[in-house]
N, C-alpha and C. Protein backbone atom coordinates (compact mmCIF):
# COMPACT_ATOMS: atom_id res chain seq x y z
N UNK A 1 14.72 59.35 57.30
CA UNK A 1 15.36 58.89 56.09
C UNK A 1 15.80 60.12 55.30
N UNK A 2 16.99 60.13 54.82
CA UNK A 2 17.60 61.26 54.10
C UNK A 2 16.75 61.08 52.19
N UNK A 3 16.76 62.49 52.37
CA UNK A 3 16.19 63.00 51.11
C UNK A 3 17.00 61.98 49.87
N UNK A 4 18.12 61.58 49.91
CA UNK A 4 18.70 60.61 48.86
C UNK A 4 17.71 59.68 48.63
N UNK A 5 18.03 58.78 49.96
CA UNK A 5 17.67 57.41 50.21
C UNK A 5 16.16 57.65 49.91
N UNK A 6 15.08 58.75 50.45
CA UNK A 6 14.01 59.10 50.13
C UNK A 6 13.84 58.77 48.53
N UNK A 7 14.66 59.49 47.75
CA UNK A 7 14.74 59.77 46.12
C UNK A 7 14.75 58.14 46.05
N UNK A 8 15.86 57.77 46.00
CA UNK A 8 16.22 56.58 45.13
C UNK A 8 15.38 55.08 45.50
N UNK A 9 14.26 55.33 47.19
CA UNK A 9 13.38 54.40 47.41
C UNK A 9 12.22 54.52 45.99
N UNK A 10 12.18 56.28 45.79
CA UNK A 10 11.02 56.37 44.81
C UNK A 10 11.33 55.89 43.40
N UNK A 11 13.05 55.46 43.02
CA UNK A 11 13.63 55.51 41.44
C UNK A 11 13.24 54.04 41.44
N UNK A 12 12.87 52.78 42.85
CA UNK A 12 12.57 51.80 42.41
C UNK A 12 11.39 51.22 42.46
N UNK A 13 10.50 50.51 41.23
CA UNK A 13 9.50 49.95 41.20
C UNK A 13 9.08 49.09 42.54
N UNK A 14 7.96 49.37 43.05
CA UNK A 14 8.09 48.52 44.60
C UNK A 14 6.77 48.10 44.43
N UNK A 15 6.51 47.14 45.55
CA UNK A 15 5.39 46.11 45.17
C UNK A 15 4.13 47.00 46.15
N UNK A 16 3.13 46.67 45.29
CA UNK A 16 1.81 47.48 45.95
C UNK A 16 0.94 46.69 46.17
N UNK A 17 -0.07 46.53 47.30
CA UNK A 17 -0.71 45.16 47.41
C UNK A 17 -2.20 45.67 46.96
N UNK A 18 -2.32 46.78 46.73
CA UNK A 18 -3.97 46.94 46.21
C UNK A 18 -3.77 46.70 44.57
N UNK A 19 -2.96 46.93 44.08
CA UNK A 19 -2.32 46.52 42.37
C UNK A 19 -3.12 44.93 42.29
N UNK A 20 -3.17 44.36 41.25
CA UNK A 20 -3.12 43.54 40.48
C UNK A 20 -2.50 42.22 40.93
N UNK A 21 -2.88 41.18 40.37
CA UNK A 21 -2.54 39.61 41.48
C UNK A 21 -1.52 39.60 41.69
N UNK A 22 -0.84 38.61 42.49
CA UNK A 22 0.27 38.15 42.54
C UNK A 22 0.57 36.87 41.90
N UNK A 23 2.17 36.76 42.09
CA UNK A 23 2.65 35.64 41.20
C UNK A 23 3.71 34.86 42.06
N UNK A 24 3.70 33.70 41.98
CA UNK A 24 5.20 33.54 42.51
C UNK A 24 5.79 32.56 42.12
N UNK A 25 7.55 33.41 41.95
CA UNK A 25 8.31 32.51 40.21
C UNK A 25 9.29 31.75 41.29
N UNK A 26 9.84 30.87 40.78
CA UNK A 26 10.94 29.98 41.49
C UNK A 26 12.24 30.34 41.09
N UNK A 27 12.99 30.51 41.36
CA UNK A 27 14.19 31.29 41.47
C UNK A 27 15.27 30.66 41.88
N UNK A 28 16.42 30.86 40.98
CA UNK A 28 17.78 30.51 41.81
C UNK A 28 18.86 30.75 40.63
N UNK A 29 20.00 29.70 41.19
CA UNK A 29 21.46 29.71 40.18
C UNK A 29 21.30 29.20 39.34
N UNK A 30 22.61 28.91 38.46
CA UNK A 30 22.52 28.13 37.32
C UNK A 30 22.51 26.99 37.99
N UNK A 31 23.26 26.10 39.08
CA UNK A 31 23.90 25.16 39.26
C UNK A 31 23.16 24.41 40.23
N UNK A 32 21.67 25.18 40.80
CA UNK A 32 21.09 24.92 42.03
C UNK A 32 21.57 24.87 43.17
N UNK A 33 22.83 25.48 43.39
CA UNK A 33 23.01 26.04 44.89
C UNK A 33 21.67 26.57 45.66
N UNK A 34 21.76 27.44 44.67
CA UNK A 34 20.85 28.88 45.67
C UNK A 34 19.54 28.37 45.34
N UNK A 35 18.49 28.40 45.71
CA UNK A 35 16.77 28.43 45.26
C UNK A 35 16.16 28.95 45.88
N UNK A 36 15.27 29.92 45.38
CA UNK A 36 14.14 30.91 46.29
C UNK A 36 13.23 30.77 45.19
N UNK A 37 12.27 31.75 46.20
CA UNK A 37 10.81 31.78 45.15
C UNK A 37 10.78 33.35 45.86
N UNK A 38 10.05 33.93 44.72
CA UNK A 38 9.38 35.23 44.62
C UNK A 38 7.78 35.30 44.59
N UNK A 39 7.35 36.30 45.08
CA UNK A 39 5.98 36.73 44.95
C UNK A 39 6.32 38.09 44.52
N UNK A 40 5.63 38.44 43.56
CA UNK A 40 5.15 39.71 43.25
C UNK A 40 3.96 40.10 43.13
N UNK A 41 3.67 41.83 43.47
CA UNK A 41 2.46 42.19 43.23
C UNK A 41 2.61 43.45 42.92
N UNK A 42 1.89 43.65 41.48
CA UNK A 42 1.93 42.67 40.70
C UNK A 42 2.64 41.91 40.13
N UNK A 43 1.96 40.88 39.43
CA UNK A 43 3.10 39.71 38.49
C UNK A 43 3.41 40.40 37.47
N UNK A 44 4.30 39.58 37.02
CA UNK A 44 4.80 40.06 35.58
C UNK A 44 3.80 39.60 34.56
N UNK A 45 4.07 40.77 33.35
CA UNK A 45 4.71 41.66 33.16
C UNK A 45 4.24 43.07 33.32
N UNK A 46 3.44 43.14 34.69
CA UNK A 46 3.15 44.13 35.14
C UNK A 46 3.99 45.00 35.96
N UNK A 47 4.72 43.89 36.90
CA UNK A 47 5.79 44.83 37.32
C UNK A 47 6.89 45.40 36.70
N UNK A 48 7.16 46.46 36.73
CA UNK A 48 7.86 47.25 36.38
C UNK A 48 9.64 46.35 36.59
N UNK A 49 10.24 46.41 35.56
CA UNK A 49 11.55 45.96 35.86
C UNK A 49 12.25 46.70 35.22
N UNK A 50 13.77 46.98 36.53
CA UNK A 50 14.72 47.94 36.31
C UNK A 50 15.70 47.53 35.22
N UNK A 51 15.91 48.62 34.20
CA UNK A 51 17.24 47.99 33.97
C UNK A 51 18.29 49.24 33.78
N UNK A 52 19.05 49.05 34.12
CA UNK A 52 20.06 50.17 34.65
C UNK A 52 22.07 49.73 33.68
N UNK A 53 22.21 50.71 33.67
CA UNK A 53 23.71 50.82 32.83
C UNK A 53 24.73 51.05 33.86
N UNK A 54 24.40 51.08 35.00
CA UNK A 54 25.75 51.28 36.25
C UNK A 54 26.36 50.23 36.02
N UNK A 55 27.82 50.73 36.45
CA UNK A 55 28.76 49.58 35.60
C UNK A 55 28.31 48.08 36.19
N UNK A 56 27.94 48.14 37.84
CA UNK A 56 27.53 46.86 38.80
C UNK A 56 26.35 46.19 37.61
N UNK A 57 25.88 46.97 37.45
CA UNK A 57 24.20 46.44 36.63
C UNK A 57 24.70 45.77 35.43
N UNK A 58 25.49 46.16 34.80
CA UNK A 58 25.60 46.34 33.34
C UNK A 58 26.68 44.56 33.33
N UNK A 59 27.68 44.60 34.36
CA UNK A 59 28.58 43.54 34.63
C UNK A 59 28.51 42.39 34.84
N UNK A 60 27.18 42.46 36.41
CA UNK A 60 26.57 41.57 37.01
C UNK A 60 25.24 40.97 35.67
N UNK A 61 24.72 41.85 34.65
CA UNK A 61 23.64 41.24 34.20
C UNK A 61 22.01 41.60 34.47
N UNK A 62 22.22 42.70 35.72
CA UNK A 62 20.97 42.29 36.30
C UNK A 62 19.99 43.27 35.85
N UNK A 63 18.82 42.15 35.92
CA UNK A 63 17.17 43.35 35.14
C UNK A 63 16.51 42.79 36.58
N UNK A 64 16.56 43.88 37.00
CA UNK A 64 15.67 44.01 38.83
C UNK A 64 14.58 44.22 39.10
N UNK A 65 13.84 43.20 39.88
CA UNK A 65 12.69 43.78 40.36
C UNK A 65 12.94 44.16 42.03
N UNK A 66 11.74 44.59 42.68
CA UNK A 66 12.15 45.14 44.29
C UNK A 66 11.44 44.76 45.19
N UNK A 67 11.36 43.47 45.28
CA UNK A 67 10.31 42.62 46.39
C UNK A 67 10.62 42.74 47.75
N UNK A 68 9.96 43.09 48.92
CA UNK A 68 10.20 43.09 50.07
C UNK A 68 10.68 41.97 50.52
N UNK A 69 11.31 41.74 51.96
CA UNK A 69 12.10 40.38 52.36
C UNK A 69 11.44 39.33 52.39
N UNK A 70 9.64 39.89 52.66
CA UNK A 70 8.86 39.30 53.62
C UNK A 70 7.93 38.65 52.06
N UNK A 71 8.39 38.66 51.06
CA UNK A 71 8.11 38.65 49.50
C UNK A 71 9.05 37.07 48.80
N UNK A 72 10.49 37.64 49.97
CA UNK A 72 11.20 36.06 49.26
C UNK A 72 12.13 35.60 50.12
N UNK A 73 11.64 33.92 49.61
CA UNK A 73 11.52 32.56 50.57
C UNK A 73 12.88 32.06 50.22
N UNK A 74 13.81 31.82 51.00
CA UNK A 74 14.91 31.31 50.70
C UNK A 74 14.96 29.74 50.92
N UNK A 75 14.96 28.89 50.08
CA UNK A 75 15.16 27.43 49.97
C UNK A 75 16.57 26.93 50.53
N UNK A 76 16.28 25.83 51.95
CA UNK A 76 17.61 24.99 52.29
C UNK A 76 18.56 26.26 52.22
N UNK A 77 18.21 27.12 53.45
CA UNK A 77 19.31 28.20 54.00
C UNK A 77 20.29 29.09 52.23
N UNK A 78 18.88 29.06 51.42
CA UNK A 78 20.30 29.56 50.32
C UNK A 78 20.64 30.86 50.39
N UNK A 79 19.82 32.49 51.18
CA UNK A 79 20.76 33.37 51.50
C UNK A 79 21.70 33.06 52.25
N UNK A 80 21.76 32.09 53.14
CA UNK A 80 23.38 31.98 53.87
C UNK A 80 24.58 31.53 52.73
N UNK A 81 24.10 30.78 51.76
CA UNK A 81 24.61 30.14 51.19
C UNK A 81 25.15 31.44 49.84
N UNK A 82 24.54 32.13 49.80
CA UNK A 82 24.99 33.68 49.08
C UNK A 82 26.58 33.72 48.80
N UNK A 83 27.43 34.06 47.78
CA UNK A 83 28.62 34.69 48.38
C UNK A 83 28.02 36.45 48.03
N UNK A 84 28.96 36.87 48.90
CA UNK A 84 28.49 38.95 48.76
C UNK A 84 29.79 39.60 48.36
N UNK A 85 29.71 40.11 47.54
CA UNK A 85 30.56 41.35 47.26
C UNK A 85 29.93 42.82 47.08
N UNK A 86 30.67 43.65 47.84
CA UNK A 86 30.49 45.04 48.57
C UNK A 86 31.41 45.61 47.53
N UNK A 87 31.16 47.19 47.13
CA UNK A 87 31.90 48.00 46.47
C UNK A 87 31.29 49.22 47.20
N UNK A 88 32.37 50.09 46.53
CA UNK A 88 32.44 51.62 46.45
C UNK A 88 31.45 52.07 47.62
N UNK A 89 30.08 52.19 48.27
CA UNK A 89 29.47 52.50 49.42
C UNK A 89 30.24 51.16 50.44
N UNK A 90 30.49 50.31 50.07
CA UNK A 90 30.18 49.01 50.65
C UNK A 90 29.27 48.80 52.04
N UNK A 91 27.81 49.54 51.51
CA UNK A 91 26.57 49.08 52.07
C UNK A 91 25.31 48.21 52.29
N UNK A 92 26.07 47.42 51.11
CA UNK A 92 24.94 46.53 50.00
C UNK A 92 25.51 45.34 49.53
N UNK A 93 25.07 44.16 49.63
CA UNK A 93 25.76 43.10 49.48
C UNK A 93 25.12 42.61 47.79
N UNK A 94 26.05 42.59 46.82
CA UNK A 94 25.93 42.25 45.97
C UNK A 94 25.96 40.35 46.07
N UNK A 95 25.17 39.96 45.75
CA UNK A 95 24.94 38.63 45.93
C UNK A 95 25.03 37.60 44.81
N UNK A 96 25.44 36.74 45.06
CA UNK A 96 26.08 35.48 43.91
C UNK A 96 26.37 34.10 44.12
N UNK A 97 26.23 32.97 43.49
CA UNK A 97 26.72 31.54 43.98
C UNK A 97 28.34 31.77 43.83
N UNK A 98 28.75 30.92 44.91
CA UNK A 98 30.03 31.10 44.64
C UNK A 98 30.62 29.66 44.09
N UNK A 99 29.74 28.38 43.84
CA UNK A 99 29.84 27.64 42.97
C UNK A 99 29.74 27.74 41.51
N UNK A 100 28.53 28.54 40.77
CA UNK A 100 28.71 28.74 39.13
C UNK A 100 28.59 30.46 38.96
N UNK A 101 29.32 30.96 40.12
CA UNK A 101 29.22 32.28 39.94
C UNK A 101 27.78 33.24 39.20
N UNK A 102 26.80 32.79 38.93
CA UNK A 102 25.35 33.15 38.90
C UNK A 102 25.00 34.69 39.90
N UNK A 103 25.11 35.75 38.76
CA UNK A 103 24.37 36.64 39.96
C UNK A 103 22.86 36.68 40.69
N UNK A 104 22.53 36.73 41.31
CA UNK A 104 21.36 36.81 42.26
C UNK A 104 20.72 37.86 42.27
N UNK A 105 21.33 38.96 43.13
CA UNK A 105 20.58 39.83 42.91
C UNK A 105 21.64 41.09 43.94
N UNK A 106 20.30 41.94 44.74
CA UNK A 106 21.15 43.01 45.55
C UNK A 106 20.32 42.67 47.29
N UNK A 107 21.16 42.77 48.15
CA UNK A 107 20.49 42.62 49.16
C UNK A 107 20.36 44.46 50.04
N UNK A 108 19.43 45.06 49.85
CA UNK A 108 19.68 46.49 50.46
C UNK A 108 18.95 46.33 51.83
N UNK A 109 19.45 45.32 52.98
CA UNK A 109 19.28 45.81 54.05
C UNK A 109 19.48 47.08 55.02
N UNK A 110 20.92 47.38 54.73
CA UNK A 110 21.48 48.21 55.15
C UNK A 110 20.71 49.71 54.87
N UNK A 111 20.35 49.66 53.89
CA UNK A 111 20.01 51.43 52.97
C UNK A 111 18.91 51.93 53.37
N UNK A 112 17.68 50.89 53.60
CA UNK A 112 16.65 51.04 53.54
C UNK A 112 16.01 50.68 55.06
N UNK A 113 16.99 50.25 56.12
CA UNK A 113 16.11 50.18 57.17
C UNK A 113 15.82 50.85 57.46
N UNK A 114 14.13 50.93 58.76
CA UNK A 114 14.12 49.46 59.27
C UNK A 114 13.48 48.70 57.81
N UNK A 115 12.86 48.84 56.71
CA UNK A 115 12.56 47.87 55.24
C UNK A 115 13.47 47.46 54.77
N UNK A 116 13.07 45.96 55.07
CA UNK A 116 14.44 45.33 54.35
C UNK A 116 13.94 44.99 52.74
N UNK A 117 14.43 45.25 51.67
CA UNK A 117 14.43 45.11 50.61
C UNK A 117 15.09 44.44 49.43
N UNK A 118 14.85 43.64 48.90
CA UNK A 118 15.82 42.80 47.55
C UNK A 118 15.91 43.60 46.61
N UNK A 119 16.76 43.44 45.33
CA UNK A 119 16.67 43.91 44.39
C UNK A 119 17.27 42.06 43.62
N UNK A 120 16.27 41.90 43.29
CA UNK A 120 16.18 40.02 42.62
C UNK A 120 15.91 40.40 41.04
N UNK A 121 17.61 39.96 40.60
CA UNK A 121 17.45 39.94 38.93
C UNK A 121 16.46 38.62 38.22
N UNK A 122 15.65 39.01 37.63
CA UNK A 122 14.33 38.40 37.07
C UNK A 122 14.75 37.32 35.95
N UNK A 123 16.00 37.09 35.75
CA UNK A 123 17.20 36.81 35.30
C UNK A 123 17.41 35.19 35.69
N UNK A 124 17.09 34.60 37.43
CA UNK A 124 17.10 33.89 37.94
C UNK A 124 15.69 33.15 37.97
N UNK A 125 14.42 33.58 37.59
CA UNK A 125 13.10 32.92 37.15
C UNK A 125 13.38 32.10 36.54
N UNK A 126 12.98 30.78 36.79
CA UNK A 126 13.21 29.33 36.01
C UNK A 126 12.24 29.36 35.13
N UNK A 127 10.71 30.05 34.90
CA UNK A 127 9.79 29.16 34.50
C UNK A 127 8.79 30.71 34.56
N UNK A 128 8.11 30.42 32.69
CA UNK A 128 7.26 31.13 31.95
C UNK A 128 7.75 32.51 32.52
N UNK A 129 8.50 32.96 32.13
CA UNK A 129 9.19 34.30 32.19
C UNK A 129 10.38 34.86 30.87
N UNK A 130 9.65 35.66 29.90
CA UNK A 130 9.75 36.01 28.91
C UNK A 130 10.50 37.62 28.92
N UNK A 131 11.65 37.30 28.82
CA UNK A 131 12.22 38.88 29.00
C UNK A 131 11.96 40.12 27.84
N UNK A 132 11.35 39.34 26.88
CA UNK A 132 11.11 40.20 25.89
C UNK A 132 9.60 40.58 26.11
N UNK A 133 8.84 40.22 27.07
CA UNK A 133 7.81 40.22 27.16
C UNK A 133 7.50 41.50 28.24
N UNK A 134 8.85 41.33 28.76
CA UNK A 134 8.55 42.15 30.22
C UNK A 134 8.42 44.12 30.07
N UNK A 135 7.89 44.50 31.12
CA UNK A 135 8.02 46.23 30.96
C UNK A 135 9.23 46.70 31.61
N UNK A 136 9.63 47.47 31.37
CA UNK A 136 11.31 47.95 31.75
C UNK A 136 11.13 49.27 31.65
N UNK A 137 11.64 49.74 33.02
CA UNK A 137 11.94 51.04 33.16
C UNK A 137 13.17 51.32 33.18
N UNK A 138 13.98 52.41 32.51
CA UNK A 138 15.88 52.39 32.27
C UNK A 138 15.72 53.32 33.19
N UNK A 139 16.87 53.13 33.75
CA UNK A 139 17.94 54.12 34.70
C UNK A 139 19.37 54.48 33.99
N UNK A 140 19.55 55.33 33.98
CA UNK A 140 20.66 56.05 33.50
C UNK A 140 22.31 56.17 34.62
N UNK A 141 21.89 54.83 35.34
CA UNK A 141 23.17 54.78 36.57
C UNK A 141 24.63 54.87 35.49
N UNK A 142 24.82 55.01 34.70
CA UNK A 142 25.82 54.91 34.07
C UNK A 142 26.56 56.59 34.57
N UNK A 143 25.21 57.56 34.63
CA UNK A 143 25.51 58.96 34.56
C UNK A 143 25.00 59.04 35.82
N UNK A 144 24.27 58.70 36.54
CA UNK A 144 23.28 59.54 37.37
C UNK A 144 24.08 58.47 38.96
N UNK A 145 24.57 57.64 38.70
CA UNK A 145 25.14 57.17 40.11
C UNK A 145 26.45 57.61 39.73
N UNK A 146 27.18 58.52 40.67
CA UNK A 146 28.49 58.77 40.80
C UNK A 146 29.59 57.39 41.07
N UNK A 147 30.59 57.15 40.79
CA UNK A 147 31.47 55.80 40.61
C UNK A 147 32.50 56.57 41.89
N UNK A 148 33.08 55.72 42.60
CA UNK A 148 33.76 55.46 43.69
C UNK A 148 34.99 56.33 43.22
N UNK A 149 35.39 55.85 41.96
CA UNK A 149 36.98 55.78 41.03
C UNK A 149 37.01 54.26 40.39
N UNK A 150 37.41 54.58 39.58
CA UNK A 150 37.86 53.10 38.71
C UNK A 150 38.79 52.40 39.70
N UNK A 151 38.05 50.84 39.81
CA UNK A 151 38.85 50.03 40.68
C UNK A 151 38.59 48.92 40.04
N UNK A 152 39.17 48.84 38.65
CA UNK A 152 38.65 47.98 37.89
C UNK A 152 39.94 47.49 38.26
N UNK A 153 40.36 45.73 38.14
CA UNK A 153 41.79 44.87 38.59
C UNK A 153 42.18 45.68 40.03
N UNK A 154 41.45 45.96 40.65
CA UNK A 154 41.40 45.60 42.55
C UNK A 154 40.45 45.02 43.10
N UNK A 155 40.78 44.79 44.47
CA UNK A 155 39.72 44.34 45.11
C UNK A 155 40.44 44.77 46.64
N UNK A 156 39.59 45.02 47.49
CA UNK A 156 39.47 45.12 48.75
C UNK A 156 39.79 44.47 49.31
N UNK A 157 41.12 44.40 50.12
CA UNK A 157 41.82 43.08 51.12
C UNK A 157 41.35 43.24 53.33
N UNK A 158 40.38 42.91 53.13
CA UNK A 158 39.40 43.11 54.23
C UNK A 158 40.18 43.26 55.67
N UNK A 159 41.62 42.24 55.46
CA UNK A 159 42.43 42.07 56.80
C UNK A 159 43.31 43.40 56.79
N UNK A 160 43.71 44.19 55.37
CA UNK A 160 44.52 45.57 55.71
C UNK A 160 43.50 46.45 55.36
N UNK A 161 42.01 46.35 55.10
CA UNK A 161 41.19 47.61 55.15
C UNK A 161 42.16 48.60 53.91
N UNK A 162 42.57 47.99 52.99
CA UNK A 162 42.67 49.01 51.59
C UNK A 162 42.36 48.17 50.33
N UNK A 163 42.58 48.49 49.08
CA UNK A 163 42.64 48.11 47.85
C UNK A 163 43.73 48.06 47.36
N UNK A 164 43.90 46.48 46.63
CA UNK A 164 45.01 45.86 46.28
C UNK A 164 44.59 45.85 44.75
């Protein structure tokens, strides 16, 4: 694993199983497309949750936690049911209903194998989950993740492999 990917496994809060109980919140869209459940360990508001100013973070909404795959249960096939949008690395499937447009979260299969890893905005917890309650660690992705170039009003046309 490259010294990056090394770094930025350590910039996220990750679940430790000798820590403190676990919890597990029920999760999904606004619209109930999507439904999962989470386990964490620890529960909130022990775990540490990201919140980050990269423009993706800041756009999408999302306050992240970093549960392993093997952490969350996807209800009635709803990662298939995901829509994904990829940017600037396009290594990482940014994840969303594509019925009430609801962000989800980050899927970092790709970055982190062979650990497959979520990044699940805490955002999607249905039940006794208090965001003012929670601990938050900031990231400074606004400065500290380099941006592709402004591709703000494009998007990636997959059949000519450029930006329209």
């Amino acid at each position: 694993m490259s010294q990056n990917k090394e770094q930025t496994l350590q910039d996220h809060p990750q679940k430790k199983e000798d820590e403190k109980s676990s919890a597990t919140y029920q999760a999904g869209c606004h619209c109930g497309y999507i439904k999962f459940s989470v386990t964490l360990t620890p529960a909130l508001p022990e775990t540490k949750v990201l919140n980050c100013n990269c423009s993706a973070c800041t756009r999408f909404g999302y306050l992240l936690v970093y549960p392993e795959a093997s952490s969350v249960t996807w209800h009635n096939d709803s990662r298939a049911r995901c829509s994904n949008y990829r940017f600037n690395t396009k290594n990482k499937d940014q994840m969303f209903c594509k019925h009430c447009g609801a962000s989800i979260g980050i899927d970092f299969r790709e970055i982190y194998a062979p650990k497959h890893i979520y990044g699940i905005s805490v955002r999607t917890f249905f039940f006794n989950v208090d965001l003012d309650s929670l601990t938050y660690r900031k990231l400074d992705g606004r400065n500290k993740v380099p941006p592709a170039g402004d591709l703000s009003g494009q998007y990636w046309d997959e059949e000519k492999h450029a930006l329209k």
